[in-house]
C-alpha atoms as a PDB file:
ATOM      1  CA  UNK A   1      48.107  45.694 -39.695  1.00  0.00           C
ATOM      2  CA  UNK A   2      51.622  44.729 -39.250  1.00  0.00           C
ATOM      3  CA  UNK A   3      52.595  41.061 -37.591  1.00  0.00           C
ATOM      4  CA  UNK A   4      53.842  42.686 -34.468  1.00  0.00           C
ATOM      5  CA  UNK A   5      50.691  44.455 -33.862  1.00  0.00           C
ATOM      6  CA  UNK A   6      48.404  41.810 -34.774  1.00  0.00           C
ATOM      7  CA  UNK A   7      50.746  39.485 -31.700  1.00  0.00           C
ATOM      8  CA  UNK A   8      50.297  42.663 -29.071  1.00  0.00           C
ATOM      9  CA  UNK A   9      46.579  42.254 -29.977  1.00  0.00           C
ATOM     10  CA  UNK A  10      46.221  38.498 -29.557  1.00  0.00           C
ATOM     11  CA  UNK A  11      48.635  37.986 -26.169  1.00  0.00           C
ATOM     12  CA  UNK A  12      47.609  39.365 -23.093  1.00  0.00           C
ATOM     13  CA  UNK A  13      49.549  41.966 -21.499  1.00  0.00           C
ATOM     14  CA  UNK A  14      52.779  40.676 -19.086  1.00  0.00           C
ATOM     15  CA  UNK A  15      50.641  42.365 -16.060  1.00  0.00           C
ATOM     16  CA  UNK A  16      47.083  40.356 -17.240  1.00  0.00           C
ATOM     17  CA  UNK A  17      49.309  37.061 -17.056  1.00  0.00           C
ATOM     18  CA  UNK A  18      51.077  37.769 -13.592  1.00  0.00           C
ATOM     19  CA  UNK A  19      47.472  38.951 -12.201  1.00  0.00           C
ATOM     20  CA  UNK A  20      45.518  35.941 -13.708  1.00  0.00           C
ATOM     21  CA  UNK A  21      48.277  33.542 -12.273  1.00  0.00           C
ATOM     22  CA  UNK A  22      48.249  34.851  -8.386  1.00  0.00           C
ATOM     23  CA  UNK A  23      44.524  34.948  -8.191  1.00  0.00           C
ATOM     24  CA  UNK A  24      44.439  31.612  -9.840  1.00  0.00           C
ATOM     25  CA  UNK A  25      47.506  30.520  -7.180  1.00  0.00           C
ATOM     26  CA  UNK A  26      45.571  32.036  -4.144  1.00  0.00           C
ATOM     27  CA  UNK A  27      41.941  30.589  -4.965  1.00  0.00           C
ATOM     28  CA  UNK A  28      43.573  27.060  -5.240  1.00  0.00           C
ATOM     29  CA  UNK A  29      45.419  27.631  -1.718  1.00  0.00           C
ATOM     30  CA  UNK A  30      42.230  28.519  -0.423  1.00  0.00           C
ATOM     31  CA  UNK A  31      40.637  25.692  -1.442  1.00  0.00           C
ATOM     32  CA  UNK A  32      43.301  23.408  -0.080  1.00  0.00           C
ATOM     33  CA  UNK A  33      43.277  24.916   3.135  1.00  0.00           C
ATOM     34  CA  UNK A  34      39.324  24.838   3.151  1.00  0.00           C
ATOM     35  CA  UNK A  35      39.411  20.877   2.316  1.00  0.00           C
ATOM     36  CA  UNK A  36      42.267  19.964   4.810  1.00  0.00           C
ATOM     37  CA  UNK A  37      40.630  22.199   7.387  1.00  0.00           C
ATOM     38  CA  UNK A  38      36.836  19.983   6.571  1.00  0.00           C
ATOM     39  CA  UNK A  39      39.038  16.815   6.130  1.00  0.00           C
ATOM     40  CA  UNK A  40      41.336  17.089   9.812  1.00  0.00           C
ATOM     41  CA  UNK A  41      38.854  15.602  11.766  1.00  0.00           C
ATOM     42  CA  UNK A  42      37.919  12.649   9.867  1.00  0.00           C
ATOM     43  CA  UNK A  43      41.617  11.549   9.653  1.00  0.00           C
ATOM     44  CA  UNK A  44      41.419  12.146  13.176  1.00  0.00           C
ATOM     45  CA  UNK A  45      38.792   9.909  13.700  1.00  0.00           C
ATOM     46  CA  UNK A  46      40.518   7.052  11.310  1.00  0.00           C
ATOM     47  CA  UNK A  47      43.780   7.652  13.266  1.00  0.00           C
ATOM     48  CA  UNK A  48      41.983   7.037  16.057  1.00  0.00           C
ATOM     49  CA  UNK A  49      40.177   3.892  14.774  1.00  0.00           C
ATOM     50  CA  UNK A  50      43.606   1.974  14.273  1.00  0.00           C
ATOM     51  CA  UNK A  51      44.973   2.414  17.209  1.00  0.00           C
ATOM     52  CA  UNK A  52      44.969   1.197  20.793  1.00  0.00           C
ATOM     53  CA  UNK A  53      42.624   2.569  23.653  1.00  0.00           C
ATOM     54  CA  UNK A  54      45.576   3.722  25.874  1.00  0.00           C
ATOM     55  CA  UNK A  55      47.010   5.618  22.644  1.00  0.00           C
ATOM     56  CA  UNK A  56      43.742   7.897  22.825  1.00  0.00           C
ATOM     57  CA  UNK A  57      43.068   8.745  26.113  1.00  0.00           C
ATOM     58  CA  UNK A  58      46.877   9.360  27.063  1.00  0.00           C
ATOM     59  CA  UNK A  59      48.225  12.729  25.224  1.00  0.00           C
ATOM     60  CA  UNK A  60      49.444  13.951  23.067  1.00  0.00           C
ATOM     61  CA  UNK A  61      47.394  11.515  20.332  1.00  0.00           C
ATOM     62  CA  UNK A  62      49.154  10.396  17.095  1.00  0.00           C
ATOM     63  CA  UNK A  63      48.390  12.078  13.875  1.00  0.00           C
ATOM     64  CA  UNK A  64      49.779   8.607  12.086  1.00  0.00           C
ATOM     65  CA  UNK A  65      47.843   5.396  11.762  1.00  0.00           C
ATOM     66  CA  UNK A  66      48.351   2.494  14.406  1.00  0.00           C
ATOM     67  CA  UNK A  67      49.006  -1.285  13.716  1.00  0.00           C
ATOM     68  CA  UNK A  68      45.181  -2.228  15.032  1.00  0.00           C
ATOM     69  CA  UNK A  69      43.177  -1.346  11.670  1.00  0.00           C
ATOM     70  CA  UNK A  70      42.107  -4.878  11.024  1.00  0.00           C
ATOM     71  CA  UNK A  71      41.315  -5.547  14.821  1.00  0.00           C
ATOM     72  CA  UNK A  72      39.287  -2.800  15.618  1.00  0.00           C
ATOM     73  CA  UNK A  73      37.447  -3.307  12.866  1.00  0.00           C
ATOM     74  CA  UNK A  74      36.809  -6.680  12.815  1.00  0.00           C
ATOM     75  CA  UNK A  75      35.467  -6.239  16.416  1.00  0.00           C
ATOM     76  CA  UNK A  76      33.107  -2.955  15.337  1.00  0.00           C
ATOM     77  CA  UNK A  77      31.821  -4.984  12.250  1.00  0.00           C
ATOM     78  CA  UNK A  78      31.262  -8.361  13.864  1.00  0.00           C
ATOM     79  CA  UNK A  79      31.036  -8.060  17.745  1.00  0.00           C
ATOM     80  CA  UNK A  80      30.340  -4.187  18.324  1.00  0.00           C
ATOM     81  CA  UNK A  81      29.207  -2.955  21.538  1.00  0.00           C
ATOM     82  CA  UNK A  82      25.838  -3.614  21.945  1.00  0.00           C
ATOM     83  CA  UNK A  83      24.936  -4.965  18.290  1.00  0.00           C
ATOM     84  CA  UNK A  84      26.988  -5.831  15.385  1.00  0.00           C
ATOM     85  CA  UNK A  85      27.964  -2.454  13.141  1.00  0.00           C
ATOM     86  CA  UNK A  86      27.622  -4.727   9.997  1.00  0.00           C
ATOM     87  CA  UNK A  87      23.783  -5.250  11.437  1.00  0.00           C
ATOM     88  CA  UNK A  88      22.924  -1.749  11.960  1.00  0.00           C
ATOM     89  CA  UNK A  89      24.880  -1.048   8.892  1.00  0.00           C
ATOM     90  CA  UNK A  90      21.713  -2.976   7.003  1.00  0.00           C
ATOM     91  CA  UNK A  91      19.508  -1.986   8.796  1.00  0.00           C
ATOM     92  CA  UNK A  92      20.681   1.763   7.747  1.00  0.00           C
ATOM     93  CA  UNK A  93      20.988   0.565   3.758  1.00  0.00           C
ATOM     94  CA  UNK A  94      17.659  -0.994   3.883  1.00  0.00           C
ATOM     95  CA  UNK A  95      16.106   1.897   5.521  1.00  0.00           C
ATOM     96  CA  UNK A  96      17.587   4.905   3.736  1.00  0.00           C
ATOM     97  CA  UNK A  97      17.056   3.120   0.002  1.00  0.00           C
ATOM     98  CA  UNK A  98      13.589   2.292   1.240  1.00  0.00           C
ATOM     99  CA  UNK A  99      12.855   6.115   1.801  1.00  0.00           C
ATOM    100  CA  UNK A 100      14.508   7.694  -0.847  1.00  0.00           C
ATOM    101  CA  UNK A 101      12.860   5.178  -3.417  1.00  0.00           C
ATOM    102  CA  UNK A 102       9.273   5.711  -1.548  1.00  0.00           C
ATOM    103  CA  UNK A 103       9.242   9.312  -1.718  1.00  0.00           C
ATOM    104  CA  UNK A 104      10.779   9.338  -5.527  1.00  0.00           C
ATOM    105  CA  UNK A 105       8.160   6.965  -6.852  1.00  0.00           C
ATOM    106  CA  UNK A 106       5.387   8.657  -5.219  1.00  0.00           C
ATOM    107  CA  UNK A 107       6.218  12.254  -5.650  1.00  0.00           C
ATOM    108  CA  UNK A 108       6.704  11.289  -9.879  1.00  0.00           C
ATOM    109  CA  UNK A 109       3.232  10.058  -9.884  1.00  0.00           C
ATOM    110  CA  UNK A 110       1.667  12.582  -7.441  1.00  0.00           C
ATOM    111  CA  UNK A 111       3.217  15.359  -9.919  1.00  0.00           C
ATOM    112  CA  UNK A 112       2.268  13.723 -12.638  1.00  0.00           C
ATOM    113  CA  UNK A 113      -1.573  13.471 -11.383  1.00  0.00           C
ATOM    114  CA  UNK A 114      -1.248  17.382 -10.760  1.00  0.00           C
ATOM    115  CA  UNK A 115       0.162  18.626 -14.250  1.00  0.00           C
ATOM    116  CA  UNK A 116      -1.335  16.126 -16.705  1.00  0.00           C
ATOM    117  CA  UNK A 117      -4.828  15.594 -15.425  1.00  0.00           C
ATOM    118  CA  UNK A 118      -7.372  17.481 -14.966  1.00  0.00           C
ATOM    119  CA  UNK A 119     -10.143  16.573 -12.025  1.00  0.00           C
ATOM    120  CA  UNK A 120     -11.896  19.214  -9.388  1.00  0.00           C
ATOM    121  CA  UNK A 121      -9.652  20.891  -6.556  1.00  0.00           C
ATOM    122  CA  UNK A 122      -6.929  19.812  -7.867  1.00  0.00           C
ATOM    123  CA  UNK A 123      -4.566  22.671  -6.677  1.00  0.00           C
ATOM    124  CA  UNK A 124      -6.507  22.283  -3.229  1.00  0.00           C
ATOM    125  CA  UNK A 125      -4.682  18.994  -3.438  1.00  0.00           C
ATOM    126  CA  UNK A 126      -1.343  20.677  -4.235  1.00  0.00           C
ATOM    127  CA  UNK A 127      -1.623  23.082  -1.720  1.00  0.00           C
ATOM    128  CA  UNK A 128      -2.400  20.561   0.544  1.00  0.00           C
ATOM    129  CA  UNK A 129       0.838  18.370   0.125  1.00  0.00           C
ATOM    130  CA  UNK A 130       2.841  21.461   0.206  1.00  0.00           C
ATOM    131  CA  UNK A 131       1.796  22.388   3.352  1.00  0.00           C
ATOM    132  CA  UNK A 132       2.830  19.320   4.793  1.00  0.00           C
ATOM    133  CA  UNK A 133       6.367  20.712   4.590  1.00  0.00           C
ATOM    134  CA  UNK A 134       5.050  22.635   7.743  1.00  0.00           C
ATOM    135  CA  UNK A 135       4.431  19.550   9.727  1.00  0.00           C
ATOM    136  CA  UNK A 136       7.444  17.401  10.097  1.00  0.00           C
ATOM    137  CA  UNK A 137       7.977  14.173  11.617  1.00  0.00           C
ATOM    138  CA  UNK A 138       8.456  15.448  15.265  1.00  0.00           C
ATOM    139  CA  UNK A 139       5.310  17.538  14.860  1.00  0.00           C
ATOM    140  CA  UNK A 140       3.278  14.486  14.281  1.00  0.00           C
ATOM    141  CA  UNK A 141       5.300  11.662  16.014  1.00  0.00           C
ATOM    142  CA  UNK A 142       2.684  10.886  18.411  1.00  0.00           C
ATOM    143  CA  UNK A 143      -0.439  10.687  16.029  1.00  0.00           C
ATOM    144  CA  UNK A 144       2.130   8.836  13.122  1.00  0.00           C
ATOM    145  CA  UNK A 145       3.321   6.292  15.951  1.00  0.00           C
ATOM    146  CA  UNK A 146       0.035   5.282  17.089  1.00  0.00           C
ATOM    147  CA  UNK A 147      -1.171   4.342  13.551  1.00  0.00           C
ATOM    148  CA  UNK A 148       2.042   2.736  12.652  1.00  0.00           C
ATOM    149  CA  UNK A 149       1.688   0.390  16.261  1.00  0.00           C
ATOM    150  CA  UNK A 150      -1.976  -0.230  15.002  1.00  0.00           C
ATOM    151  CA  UNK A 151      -0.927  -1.911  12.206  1.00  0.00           C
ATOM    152  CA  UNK A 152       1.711  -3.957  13.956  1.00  0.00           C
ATOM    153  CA  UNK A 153       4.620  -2.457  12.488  1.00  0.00           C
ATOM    154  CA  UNK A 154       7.076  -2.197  15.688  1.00  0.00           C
ATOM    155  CA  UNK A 155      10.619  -3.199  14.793  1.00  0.00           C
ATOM    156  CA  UNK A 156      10.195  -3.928  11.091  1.00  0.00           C
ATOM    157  CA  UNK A 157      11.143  -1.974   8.259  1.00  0.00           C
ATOM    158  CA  UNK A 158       7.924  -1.081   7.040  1.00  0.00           C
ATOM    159  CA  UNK A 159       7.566   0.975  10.350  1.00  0.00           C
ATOM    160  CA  UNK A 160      10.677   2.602   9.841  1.00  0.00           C
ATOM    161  CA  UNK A 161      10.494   3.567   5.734  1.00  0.00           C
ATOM    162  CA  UNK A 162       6.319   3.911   5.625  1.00  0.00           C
ATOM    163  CA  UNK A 163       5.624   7.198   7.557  1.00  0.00           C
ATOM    164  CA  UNK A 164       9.012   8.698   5.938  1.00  0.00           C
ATOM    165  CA  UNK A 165       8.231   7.974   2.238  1.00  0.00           C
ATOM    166  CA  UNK A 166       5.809  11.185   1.728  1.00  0.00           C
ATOM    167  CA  UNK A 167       7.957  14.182   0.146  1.00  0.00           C
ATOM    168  CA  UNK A 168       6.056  17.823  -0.196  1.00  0.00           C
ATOM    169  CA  UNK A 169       9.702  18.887  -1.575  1.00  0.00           C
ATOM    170  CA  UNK A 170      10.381  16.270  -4.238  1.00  0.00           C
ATOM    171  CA  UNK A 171       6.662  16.604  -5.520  1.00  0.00           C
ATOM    172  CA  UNK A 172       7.363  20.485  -6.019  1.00  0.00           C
ATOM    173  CA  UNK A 173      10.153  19.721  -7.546  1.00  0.00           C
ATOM    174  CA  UNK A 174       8.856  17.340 -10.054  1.00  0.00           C
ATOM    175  CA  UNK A 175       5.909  19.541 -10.854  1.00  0.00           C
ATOM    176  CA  UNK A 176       7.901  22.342 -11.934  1.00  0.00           C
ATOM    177  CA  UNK A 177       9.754  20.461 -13.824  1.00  0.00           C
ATOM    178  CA  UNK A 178       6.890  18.816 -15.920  1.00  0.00           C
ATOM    179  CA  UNK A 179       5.297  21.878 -16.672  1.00  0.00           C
ATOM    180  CA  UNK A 180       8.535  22.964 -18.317  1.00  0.00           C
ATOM    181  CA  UNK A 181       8.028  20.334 -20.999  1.00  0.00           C
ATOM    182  CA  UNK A 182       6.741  21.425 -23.923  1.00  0.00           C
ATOM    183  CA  UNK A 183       2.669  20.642 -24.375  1.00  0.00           C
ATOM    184  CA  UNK A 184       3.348  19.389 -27.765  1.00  0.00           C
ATOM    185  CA  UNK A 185       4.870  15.979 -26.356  1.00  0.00           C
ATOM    186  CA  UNK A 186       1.842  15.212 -24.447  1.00  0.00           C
ATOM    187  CA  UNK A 187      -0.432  15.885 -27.718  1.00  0.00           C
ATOM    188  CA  UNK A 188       1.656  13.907 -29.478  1.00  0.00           C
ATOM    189  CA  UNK A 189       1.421  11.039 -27.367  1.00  0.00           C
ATOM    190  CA  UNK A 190      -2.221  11.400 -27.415  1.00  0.00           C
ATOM    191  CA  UNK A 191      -2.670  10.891 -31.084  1.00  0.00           C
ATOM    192  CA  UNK A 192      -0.282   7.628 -30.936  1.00  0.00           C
ATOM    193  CA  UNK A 193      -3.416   6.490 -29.006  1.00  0.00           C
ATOM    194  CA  UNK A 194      -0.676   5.687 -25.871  1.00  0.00           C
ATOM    195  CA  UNK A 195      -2.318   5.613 -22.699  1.00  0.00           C
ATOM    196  CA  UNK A 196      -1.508   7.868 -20.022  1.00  0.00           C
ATOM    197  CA  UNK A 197       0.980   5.617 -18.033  1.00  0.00           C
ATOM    198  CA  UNK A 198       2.752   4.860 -21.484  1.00  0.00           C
ATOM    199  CA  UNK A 199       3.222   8.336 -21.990  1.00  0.00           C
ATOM    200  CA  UNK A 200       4.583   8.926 -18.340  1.00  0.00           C
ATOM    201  CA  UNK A 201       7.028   5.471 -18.803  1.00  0.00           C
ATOM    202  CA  UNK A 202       8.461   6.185 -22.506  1.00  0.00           C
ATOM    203  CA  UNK A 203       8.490  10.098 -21.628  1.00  0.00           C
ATOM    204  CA  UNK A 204       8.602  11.747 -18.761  1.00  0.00           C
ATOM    205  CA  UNK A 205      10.424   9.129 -16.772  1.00  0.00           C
ATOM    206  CA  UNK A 206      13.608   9.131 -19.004  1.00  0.00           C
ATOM    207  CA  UNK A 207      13.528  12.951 -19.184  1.00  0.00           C
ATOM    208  CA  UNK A 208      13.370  13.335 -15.739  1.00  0.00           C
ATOM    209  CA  UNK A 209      16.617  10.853 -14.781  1.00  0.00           C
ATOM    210  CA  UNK A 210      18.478  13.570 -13.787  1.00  0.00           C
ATOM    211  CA  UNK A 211      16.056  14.928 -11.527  1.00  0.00           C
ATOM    212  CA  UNK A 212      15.646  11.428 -10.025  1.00  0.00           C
ATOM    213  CA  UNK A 213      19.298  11.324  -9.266  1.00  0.00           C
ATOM    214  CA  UNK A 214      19.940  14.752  -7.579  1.00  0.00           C
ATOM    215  CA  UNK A 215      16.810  13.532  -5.251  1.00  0.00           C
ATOM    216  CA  UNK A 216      18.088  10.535  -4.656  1.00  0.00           C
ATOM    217  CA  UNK A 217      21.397  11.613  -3.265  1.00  0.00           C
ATOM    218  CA  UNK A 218      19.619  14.094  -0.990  1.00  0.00           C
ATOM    219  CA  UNK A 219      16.682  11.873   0.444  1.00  0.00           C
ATOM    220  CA  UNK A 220      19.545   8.749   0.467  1.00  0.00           C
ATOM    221  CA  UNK A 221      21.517  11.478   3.257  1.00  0.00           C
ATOM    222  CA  UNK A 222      18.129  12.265   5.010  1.00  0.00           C
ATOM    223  CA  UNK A 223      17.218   8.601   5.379  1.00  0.00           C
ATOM    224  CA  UNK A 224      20.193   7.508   6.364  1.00  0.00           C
ATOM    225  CA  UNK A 225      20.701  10.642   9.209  1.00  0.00           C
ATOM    226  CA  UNK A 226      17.007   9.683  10.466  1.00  0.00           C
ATOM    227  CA  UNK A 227      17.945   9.359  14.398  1.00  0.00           C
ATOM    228  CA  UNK A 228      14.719  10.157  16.270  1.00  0.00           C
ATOM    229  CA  UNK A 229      11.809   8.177  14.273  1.00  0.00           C
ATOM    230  CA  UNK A 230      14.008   4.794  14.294  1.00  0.00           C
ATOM    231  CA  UNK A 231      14.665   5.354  18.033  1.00  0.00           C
ATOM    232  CA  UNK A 232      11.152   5.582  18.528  1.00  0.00           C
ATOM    233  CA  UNK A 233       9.640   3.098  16.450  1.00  0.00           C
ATOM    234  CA  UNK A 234      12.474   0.309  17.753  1.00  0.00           C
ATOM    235  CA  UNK A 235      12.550  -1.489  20.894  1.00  0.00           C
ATOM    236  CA  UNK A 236      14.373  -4.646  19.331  1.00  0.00           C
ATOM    237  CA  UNK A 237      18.274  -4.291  18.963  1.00  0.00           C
ATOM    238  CA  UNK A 238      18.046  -6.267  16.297  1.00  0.00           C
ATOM    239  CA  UNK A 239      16.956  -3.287  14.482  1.00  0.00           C
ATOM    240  CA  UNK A 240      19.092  -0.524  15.542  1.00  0.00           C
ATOM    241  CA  UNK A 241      20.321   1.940  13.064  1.00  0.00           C
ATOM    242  CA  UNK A 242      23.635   2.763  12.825  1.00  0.00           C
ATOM    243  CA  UNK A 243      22.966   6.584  14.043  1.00  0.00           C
ATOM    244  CA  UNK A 244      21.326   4.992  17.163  1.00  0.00           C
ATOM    245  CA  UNK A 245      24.306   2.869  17.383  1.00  0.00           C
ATOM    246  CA  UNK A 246      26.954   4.926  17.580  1.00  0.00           C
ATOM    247  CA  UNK A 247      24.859   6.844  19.843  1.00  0.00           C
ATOM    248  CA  UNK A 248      24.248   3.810  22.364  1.00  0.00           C
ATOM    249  CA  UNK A 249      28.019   3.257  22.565  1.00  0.00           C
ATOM    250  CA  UNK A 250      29.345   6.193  24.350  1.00  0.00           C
ATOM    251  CA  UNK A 251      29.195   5.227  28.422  1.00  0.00           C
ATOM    252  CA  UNK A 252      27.070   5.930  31.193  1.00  0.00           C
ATOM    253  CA  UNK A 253      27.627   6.348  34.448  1.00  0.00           C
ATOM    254  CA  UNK A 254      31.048   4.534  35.039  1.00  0.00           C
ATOM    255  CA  UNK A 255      31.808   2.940  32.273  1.00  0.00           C
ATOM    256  CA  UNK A 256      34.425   3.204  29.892  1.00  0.00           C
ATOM    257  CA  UNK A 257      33.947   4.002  26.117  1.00  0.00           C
ATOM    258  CA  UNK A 258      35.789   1.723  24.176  1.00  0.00           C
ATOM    259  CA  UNK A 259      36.661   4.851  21.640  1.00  0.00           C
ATOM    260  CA  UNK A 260      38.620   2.625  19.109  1.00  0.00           C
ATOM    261  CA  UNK A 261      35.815   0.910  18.104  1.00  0.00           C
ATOM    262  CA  UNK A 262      33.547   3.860  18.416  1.00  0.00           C
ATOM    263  CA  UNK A 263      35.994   5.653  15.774  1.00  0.00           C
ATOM    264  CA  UNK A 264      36.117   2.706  14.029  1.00  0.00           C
ATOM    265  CA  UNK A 265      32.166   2.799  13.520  1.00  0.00           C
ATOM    266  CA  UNK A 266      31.920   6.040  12.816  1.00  0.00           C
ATOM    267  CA  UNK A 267      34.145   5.773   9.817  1.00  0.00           C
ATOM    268  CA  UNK A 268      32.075   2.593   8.658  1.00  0.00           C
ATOM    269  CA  UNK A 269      28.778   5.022   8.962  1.00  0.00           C
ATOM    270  CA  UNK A 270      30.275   7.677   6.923  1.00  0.00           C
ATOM    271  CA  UNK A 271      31.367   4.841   3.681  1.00  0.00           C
ATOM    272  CA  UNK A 272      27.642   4.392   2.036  1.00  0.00           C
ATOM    273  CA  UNK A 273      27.058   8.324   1.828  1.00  0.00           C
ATOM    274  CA  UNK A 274      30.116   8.685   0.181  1.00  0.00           C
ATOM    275  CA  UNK A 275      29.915   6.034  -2.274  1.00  0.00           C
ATOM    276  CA  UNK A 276      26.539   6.880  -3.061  1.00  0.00           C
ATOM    277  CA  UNK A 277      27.946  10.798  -3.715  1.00  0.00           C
ATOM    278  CA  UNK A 278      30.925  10.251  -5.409  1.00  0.00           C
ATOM    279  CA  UNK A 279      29.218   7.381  -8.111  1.00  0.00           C
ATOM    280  CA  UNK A 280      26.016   9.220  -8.864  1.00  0.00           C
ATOM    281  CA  UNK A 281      28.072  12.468  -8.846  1.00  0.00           C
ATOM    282  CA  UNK A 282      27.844  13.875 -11.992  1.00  0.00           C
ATOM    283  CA  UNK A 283      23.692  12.970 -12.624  1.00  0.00           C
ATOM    284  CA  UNK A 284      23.467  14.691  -9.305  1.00  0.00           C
ATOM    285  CA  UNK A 285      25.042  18.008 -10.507  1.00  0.00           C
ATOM    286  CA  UNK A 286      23.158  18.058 -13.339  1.00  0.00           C
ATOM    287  CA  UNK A 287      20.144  17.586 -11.638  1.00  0.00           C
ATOM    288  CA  UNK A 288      20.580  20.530 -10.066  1.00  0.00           C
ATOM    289  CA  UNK A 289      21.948  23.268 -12.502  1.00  0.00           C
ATOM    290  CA  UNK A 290      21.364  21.691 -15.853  1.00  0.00           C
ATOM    291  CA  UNK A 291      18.486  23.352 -17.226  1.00  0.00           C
ATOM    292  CA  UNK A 292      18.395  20.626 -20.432  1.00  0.00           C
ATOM    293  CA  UNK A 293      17.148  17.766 -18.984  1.00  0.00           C
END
């Protein structure tokens, strides 16, 4: 085969090239115009949080930053409208970690139970905690908020974490996932003469890291969006959420909604999600689609 024919074989046709190129030119301007179209809003909102109250409710509003960042701020973080943001703001972080950590510790050892021991009904049990996917929160507020004021848990966090920490879902998960690993591991362990709990520690627990992350992210979000349970279970401003905050800021009646600092808040209740995201991003995709744990 001559040198020119071996080239025409290797390179891709002139036509190939030009096709490859627009398609590759029109999925990135799609995706552009899909993040600036998700993204408009919150720089609305930011605009909005740096600027004065007369700037906002007069039109047209400016698309460019004002000059009050630091005091609008300052006031949403430290004085707020009812409560301080940077209270809520803890109370948020303390609840959402609380939840997330709750529902991975005890859906690893529920799972666990389920694939590696062997005791009578067992499935039952399974089938059981499954079907409590069925029967969320607002299904059985009433019943859940009646044993949670029996114990004297009002306005504290372990009334707003402790009836949230169960997980149907993130058991599932977990016990698909250990019956993927191979039998062999679990008979080896055995004949080391390491206990049970040894074998789930110096095993399973390390394999299943990137599981544990992808959860994490998710029930993180779900804790931290959790409007109607804290609402309920909290009577004490002291322990206001940030959802409920932002919530008990716009007016009634008469009043006037001090929107700056409303902005200003929501921007501060969107930071945590994101960090949490963007730093456990990668164990979180390949929690999901990594099939080599």
């Amino acid at each position: 085969m001559t040198d020119t024919a071996q080239n025409f074989r290797n390179d891709p046709a002139p036509g190939m090239v030009e096709k490859k190129g627009a398609s590759l030119w029109f999925s990135h301007a799609l995706m552009i115009l899909g993040v600036l179209v998700v993204f408009f809003p919150i720089w609305l909102a930011f605009v909005a949080s740096t600027v004065t109250q007369p700037e906002i409710v007069q039109p047209p509003m400016p698309l460019l930053p004002g000059d009050q960042f630091w005091n609008n701020y300052r006031q949403a973080l430290f004085s707020g409208v009812n409560v301080p943001v940077a209270t809520m703001l803890l109370n948020s972080l303390v609840m959402a970690i609380g939840i997330a950590v709750g529902k991975i510790i005890i859906s690893l050892l529920s799972a666990f139970a389920i694939v590696y021991f062997k005791f009578p009904g067992k499935m039952l049990f399974f089938w059981l905690i499954f079907l409590t996917l069925m029967l969320p929160v607002e299904v059985r507020i009433v019943p859940t908020y009646e044993v949670v004021a029996s114990f004297g848990m009002l306005n504290s966090y372990g009334g707003l974490i402790f009836p949230l920490i169960a997980s149907a879902t993130a058991t599932f998960l977990f016990r698909q996932f250990y019956m993927t690993v191979p039998d062999e591991l679990a008979e080896a362990a055995r004949v080391d003469g390491a206990s049970p709990m040894r074998f789930f520690r110096d095993i399973l627990f390390p394999m299943s890291r990137t599981n544990i992350a992808a959860l994490f992210v998710i029930l993180f979000i779900y804790g931290w969006n959790q409007y109607l349970w804290p609402l309920l279970i909290t009577t004490d401003p002291e322990m206001n959420t940030i959802v409920m905050g932002i919530k008990q800021m716009f007016p009634s009646g008469d009043d006037v909604a001090e929107w700056p600092v409303i902005m200003a808040t929501s921007i501060l209740a969107m930071i945590p999600p994101v960090i949490v995201v963007i730093s456990m991003q990668k164990l979180f995709i390949r929690g999901l689609v990594d099939s080599e744990k």
